[in-house]
PDB file of N, CA and C in Angstrom:
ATOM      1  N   UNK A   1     -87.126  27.105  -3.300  1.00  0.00           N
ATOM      2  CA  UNK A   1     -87.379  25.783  -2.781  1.00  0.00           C
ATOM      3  C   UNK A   1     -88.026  24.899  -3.838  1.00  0.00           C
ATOM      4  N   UNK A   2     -89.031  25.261  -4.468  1.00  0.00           N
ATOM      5  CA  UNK A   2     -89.791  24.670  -5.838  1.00  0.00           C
ATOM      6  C   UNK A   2     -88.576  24.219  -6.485  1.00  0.00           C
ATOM      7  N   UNK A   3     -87.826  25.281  -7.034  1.00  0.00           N
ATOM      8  CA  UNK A   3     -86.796  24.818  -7.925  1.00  0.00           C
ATOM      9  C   UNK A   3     -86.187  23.579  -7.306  1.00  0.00           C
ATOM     10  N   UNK A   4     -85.522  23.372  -6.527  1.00  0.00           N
ATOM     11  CA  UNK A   4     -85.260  22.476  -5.671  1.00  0.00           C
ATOM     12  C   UNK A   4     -85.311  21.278  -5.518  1.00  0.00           C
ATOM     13  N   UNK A   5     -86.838  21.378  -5.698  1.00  0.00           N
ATOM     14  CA  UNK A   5     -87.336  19.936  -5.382  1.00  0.00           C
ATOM     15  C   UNK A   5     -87.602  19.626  -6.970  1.00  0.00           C
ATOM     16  N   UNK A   6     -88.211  20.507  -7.774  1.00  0.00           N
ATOM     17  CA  UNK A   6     -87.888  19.949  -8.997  1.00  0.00           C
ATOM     18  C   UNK A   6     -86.717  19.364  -9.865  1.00  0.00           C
ATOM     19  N   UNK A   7     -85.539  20.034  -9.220  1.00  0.00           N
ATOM     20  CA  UNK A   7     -83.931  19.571  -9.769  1.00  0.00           C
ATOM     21  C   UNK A   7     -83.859  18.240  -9.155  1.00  0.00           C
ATOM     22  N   UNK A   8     -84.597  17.878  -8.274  1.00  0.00           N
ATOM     23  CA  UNK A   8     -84.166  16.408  -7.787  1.00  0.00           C
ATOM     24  C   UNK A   8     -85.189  15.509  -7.737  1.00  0.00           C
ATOM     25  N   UNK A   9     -86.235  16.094  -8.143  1.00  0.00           N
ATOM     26  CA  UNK A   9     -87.051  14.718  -8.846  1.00  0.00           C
ATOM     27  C   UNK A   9     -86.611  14.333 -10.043  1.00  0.00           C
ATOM     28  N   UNK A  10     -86.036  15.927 -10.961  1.00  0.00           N
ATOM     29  CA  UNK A  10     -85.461  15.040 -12.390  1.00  0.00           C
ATOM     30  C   UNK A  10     -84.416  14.242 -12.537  1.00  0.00           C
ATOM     31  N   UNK A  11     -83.707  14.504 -11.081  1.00  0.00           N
ATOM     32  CA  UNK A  11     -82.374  13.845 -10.616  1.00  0.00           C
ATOM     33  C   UNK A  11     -82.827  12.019 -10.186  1.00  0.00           C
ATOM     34  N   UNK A  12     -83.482  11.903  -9.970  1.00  0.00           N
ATOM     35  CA  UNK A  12     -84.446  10.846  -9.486  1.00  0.00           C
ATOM     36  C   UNK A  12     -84.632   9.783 -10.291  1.00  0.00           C
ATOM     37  N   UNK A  13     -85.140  10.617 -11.480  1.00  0.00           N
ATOM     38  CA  UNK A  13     -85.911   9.604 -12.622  1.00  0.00           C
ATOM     39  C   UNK A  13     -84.616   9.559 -13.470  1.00  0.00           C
ATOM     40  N   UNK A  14     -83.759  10.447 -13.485  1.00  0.00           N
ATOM     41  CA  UNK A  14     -83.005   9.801 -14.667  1.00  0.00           C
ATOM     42  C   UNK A  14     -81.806   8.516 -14.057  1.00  0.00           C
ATOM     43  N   UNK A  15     -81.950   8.651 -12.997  1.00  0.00           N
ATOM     44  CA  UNK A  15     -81.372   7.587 -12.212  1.00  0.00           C
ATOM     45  C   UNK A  15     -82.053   6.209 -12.257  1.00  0.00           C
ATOM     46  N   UNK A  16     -83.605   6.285 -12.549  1.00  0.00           N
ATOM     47  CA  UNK A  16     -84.331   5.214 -12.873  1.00  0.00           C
ATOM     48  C   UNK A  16     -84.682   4.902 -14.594  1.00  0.00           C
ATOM     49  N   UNK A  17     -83.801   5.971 -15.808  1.00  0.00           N
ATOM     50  CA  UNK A  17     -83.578   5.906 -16.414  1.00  0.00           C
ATOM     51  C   UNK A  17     -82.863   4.103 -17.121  1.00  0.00           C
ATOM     52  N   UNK A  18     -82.913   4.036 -18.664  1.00  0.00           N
ATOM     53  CA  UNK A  18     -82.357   2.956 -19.473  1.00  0.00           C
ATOM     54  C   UNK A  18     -80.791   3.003 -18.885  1.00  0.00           C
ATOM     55  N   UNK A  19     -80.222   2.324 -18.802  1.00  0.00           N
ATOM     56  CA  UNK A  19     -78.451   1.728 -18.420  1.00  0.00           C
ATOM     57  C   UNK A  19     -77.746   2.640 -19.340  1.00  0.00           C
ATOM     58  N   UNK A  20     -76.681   3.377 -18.818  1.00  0.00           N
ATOM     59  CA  UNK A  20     -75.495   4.050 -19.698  1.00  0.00           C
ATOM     60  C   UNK A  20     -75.411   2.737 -20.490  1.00  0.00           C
ATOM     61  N   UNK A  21     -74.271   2.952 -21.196  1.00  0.00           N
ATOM     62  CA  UNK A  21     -73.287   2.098 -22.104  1.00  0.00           C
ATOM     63  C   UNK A  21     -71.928   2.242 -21.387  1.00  0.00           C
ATOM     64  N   UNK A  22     -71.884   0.825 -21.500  1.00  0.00           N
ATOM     65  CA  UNK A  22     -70.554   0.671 -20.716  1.00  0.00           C
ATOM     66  C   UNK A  22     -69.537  -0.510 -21.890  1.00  0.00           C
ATOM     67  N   UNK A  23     -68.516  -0.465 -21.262  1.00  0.00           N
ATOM     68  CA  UNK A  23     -67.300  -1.525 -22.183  1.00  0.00           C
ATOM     69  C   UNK A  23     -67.917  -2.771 -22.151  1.00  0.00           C
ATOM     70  N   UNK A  24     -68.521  -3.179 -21.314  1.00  0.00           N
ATOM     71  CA  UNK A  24     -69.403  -4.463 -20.656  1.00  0.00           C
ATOM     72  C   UNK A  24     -70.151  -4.685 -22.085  1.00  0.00           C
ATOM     73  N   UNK A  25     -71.286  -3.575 -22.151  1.00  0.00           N
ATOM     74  CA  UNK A  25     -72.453  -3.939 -22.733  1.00  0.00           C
ATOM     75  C   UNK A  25     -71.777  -3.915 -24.498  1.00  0.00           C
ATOM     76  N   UNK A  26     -70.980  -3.323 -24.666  1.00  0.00           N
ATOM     77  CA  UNK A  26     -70.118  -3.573 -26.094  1.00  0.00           C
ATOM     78  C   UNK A  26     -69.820  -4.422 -26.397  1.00  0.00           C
ATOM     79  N   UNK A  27     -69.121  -5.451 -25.414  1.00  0.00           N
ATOM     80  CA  UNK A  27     -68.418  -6.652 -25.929  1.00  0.00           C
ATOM     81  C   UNK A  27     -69.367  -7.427 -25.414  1.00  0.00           C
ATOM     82  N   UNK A  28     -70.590  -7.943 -24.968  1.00  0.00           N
ATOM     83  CA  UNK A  28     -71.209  -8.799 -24.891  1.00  0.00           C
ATOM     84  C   UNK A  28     -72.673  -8.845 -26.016  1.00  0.00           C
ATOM     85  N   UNK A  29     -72.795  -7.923 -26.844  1.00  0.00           N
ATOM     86  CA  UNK A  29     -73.015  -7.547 -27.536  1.00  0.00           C
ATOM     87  C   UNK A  29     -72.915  -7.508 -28.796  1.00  0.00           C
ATOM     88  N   UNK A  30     -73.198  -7.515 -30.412  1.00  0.00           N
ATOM     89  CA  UNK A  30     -72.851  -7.645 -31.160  1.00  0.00           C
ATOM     90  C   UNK A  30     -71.836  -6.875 -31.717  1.00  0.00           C
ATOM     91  N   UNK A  31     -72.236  -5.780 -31.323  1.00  0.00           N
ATOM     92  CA  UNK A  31     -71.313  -4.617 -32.036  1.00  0.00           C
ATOM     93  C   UNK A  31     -70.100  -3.817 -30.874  1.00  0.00           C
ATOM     94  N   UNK A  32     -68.956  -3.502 -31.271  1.00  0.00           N
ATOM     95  CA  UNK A  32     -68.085  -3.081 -30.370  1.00  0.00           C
ATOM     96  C   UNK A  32     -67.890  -1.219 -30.182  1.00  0.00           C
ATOM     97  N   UNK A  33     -68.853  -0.506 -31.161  1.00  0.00           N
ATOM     98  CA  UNK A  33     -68.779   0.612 -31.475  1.00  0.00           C
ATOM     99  C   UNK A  33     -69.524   1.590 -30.381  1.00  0.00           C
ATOM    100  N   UNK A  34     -68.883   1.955 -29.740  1.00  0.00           N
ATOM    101  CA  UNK A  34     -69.671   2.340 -28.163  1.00  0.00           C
ATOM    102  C   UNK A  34     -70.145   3.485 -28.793  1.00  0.00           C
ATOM    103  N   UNK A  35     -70.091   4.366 -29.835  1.00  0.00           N
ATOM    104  CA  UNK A  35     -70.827   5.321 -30.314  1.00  0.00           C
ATOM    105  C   UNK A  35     -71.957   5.131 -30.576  1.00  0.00           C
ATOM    106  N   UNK A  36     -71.965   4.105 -31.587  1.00  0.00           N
ATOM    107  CA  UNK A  36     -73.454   3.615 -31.870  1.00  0.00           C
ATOM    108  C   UNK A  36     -74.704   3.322 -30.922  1.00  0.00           C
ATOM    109  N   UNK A  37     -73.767   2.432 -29.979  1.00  0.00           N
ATOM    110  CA  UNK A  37     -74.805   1.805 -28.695  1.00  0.00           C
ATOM    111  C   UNK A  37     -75.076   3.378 -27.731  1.00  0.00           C
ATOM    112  N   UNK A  38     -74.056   4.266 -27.972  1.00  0.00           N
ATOM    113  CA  UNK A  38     -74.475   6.228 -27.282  1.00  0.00           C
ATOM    114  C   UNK A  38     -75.403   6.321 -27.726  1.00  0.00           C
ATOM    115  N   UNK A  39     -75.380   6.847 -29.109  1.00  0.00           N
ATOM    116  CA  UNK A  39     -76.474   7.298 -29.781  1.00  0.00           C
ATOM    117  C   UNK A  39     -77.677   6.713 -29.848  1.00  0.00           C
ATOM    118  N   UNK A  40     -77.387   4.682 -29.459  1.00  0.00           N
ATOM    119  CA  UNK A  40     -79.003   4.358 -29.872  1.00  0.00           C
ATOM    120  C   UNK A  40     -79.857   4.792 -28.080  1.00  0.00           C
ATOM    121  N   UNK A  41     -78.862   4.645 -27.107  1.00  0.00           N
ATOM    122  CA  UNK A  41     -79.488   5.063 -25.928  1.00  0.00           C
ATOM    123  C   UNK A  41     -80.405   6.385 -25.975  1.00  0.00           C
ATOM    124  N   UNK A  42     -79.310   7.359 -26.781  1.00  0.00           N
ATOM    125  CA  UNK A  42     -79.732   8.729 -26.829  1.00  0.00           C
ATOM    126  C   UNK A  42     -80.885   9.048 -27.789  1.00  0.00           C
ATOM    127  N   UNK A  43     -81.304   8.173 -28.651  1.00  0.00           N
ATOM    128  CA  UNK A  43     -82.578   8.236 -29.278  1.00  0.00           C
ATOM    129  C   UNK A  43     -83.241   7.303 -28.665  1.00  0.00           C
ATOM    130  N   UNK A  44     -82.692   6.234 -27.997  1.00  0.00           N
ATOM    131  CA  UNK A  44     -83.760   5.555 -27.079  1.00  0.00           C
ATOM    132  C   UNK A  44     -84.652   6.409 -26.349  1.00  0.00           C
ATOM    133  N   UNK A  45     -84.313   7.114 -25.469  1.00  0.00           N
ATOM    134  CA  UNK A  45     -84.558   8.002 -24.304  1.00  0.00           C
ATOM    135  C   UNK A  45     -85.328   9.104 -25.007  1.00  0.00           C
ATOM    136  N   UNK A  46     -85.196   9.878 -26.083  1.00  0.00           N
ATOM    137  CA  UNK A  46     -85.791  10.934 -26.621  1.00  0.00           C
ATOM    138  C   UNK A  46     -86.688  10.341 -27.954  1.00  0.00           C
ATOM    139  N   UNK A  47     -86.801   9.075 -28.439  1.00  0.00           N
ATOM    140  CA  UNK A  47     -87.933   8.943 -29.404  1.00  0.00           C
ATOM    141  C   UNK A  47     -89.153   7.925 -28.854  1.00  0.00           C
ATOM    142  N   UNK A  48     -88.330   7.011 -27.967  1.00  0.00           N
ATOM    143  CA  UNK A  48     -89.046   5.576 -27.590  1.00  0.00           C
ATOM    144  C   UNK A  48     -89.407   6.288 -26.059  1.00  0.00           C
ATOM    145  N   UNK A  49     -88.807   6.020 -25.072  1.00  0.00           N
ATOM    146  CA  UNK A  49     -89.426   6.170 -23.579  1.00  0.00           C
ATOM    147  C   UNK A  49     -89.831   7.925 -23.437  1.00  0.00           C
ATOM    148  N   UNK A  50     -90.107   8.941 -24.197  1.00  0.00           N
ATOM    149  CA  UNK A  50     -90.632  10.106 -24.453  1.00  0.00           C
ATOM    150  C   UNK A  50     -92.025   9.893 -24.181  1.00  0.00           C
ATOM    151  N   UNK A  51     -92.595   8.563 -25.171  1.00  0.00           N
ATOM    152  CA  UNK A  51     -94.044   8.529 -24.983  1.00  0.00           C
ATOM    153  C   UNK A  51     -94.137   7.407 -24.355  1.00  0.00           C
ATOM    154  N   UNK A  52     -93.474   6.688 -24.025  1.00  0.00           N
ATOM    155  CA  UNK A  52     -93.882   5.107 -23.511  1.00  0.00           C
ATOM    156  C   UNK A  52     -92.918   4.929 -22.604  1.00  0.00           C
ATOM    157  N   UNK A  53     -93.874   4.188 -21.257  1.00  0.00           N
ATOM    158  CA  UNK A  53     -92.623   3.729 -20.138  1.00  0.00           C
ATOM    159  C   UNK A  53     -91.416   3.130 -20.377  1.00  0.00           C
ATOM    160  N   UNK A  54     -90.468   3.009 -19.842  1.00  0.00           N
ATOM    161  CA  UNK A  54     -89.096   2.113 -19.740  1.00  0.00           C
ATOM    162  C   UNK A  54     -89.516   0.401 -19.819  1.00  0.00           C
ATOM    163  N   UNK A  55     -89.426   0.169 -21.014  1.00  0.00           N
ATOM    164  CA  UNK A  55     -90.122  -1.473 -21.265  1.00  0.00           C
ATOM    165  C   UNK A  55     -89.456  -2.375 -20.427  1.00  0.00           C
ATOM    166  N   UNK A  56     -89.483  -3.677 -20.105  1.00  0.00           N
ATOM    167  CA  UNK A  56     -88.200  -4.914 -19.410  1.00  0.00           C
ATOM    168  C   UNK A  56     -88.016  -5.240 -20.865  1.00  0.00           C
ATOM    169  N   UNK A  57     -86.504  -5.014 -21.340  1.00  0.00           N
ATOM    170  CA  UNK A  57     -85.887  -5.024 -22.408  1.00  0.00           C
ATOM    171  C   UNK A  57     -86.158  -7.297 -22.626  1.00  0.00           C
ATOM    172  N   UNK A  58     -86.259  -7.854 -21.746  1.00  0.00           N
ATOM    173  CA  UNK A  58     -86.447  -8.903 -21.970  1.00  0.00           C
ATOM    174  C   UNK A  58     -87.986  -9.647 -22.073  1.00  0.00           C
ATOM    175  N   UNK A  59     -88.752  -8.835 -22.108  1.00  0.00           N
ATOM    176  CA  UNK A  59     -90.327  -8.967 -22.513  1.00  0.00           C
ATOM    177  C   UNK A  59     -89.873  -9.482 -23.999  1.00  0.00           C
ATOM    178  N   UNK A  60     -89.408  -8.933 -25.036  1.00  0.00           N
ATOM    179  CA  UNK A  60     -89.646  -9.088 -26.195  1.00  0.00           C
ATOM    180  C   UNK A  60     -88.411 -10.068 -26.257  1.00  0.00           C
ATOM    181  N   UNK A  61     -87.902 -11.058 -27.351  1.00  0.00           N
ATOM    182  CA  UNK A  61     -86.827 -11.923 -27.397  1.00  0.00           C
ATOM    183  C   UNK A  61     -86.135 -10.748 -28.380  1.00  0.00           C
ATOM    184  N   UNK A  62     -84.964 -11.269 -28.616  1.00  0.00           N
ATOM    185  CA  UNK A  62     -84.031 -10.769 -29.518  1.00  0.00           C
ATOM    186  C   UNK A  62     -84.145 -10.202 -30.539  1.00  0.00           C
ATOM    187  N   UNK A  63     -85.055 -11.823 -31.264  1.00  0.00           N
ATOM    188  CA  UNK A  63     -85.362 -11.572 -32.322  1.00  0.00           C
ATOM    189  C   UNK A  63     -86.868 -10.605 -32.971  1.00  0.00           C
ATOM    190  N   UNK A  64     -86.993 -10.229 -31.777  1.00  0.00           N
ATOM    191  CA  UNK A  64     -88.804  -9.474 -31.789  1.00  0.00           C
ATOM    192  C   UNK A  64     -88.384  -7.351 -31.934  1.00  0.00           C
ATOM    193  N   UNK A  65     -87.413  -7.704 -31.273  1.00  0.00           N
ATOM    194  CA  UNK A  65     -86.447  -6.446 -31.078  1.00  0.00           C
ATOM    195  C   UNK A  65     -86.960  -5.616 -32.108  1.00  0.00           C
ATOM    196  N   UNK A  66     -85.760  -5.952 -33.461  1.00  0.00           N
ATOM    197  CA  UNK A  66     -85.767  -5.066 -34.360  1.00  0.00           C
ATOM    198  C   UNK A  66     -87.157  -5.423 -35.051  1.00  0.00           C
ATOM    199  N   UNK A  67     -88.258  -5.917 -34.889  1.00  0.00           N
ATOM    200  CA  UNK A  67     -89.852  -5.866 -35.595  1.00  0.00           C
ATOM    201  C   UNK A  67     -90.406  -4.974 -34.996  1.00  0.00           C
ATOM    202  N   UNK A  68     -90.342  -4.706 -33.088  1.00  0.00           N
ATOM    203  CA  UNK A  68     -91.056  -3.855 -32.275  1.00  0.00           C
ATOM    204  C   UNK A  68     -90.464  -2.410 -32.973  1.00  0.00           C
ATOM    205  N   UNK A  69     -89.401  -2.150 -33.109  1.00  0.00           N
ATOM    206  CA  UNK A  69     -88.688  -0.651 -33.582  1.00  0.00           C
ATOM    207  C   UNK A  69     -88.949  -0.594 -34.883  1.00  0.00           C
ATOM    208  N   UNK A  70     -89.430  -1.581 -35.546  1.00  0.00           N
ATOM    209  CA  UNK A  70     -89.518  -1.058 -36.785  1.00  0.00           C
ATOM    210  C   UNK A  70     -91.341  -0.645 -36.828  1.00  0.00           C
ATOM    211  N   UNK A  71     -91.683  -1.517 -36.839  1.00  0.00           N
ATOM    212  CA  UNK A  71     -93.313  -0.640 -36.264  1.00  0.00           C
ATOM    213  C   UNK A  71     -93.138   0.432 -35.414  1.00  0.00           C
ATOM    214  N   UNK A  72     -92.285   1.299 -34.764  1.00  0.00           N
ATOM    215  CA  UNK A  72     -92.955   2.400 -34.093  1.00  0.00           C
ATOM    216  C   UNK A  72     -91.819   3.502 -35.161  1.00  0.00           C
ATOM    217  N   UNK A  73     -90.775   2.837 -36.025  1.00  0.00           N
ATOM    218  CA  UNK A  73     -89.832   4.149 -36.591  1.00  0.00           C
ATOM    219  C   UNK A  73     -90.599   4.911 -37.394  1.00  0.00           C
ATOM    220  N   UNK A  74     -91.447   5.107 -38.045  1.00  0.00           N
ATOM    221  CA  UNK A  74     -92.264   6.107 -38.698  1.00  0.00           C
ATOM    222  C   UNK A  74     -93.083   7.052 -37.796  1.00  0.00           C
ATOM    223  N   UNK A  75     -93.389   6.477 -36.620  1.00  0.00           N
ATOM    224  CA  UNK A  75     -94.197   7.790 -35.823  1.00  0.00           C
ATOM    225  C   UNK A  75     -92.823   8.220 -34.937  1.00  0.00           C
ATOM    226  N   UNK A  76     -91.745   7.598 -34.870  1.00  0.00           N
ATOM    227  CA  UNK A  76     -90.836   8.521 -34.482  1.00  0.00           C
ATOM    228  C   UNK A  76     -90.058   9.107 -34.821  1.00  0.00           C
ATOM    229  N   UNK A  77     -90.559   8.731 -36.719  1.00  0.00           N
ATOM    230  CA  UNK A  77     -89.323   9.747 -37.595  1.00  0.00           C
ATOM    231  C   UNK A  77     -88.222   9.093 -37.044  1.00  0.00           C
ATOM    232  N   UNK A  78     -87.554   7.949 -37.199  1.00  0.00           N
ATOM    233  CA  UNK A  78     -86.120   7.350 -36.941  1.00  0.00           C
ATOM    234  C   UNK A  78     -85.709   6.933 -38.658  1.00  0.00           C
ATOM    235  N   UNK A  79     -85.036   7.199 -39.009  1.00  0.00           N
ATOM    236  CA  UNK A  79     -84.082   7.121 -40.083  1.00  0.00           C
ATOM    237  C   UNK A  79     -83.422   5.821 -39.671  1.00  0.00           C
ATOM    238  N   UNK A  80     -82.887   4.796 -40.733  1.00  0.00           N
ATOM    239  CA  UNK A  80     -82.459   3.471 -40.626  1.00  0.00           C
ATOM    240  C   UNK A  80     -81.374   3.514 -39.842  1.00  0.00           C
ATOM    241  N   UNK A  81     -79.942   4.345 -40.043  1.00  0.00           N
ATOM    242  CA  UNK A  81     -79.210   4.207 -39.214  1.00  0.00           C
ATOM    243  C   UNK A  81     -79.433   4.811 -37.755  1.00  0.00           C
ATOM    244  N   UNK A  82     -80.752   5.389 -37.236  1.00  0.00           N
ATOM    245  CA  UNK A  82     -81.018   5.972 -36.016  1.00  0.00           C
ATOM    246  C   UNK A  82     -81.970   4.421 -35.568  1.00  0.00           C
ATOM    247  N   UNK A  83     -82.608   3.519 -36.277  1.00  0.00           N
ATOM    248  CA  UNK A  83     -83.412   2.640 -36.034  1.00  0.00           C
ATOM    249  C   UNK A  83     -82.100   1.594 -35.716  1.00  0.00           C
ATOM    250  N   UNK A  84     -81.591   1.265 -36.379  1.00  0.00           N
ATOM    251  CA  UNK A  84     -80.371  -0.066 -36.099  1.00  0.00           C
ATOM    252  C   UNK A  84     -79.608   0.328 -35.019  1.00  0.00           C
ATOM    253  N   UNK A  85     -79.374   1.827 -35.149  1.00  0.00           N
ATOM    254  CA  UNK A  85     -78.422   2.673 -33.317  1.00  0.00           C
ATOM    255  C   UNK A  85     -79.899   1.740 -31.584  1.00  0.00           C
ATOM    256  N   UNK A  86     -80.495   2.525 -32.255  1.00  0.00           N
ATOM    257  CA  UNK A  86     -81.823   1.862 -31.246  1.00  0.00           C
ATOM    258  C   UNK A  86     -81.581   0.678 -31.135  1.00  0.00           C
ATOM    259  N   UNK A  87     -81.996  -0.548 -31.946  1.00  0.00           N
ATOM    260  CA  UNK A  87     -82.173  -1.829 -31.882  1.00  0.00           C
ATOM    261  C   UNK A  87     -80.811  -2.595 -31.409  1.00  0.00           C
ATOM    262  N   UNK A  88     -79.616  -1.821 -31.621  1.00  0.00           N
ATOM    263  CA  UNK A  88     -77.933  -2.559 -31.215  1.00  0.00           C
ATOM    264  C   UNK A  88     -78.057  -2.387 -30.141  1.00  0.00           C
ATOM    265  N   UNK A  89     -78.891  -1.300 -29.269  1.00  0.00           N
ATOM    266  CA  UNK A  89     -78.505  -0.657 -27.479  1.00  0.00           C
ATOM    267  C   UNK A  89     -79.748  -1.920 -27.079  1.00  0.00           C
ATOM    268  N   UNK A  90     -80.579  -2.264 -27.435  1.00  0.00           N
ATOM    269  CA  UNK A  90     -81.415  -3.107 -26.990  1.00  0.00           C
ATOM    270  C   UNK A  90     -80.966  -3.888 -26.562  1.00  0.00           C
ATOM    271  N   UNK A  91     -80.039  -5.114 -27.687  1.00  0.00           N
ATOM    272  CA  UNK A  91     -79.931  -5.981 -27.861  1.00  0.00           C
ATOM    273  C   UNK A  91     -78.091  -5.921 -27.322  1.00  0.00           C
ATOM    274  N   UNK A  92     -77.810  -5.113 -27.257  1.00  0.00           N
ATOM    275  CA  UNK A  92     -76.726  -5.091 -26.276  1.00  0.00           C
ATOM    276  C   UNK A  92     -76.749  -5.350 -24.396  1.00  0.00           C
ATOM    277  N   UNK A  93     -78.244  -4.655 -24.340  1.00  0.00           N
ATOM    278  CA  UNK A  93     -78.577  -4.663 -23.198  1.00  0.00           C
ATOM    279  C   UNK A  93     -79.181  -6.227 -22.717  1.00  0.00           C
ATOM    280  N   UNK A  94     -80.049  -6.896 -23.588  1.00  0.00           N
ATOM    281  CA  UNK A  94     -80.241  -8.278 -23.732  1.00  0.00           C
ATOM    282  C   UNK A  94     -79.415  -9.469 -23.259  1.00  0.00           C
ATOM    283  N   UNK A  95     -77.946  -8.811 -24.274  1.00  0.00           N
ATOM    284  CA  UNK A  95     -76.975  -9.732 -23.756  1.00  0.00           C
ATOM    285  C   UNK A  95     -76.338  -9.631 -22.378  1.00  0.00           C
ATOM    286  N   UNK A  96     -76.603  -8.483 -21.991  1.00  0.00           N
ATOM    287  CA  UNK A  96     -76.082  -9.079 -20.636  1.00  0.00           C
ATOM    288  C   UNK A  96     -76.289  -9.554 -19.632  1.00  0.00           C
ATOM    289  N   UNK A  97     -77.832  -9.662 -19.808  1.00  0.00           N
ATOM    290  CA  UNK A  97     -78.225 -10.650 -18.844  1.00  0.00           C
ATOM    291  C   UNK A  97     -78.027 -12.085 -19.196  1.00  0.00           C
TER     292      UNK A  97
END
């Protein structure tokens, strides 16, 4: 029963999880490379919201984006092309509102 209820609280939160990537968020977006915007989700989720809540991606403007990720890429060990993967899913997500 434990098990249980633990499989569906994690079921829970990842449902209250950052937005997949969709065809949407590609083309409204700068970049059309739905890999990139994968991967920046997928280091989103495991370098950024690991230690820190799920931000409102529209707190910061556009242009504040890639300054906020670049101040935290050294304590998360993000490598430039893992930092620009991050900052494209942001700012993909930006645009669609």
């Amino acid at each position: 029963m434990a098990a249980l209820v633990c499989l569906l609280a994690s079921c829970e939160s990842m449902s209250h999880g950052p937005p997949v990537v969709t065809w949407q968020m590609a083309s409204a977006g700068k970049t059309l490379d739905l890999a990139t915007l994968r991967e920046g989700r997928t280091l989103f989720v495991h370098r950024c919201i690991e230690c820190h809540t799920l931000p409102p991606f529209w707190h910061y403007s556009a242009g504040d984006w890639p300054e906020v990720v670049d101040s935290m890429a050294a304590r998360a060990s993000l490598k430039p092309a893992e930092r620009d993967a991050i900052v494209a899913y942001i700012l993909a997500l930006r645009a669609q509102e």
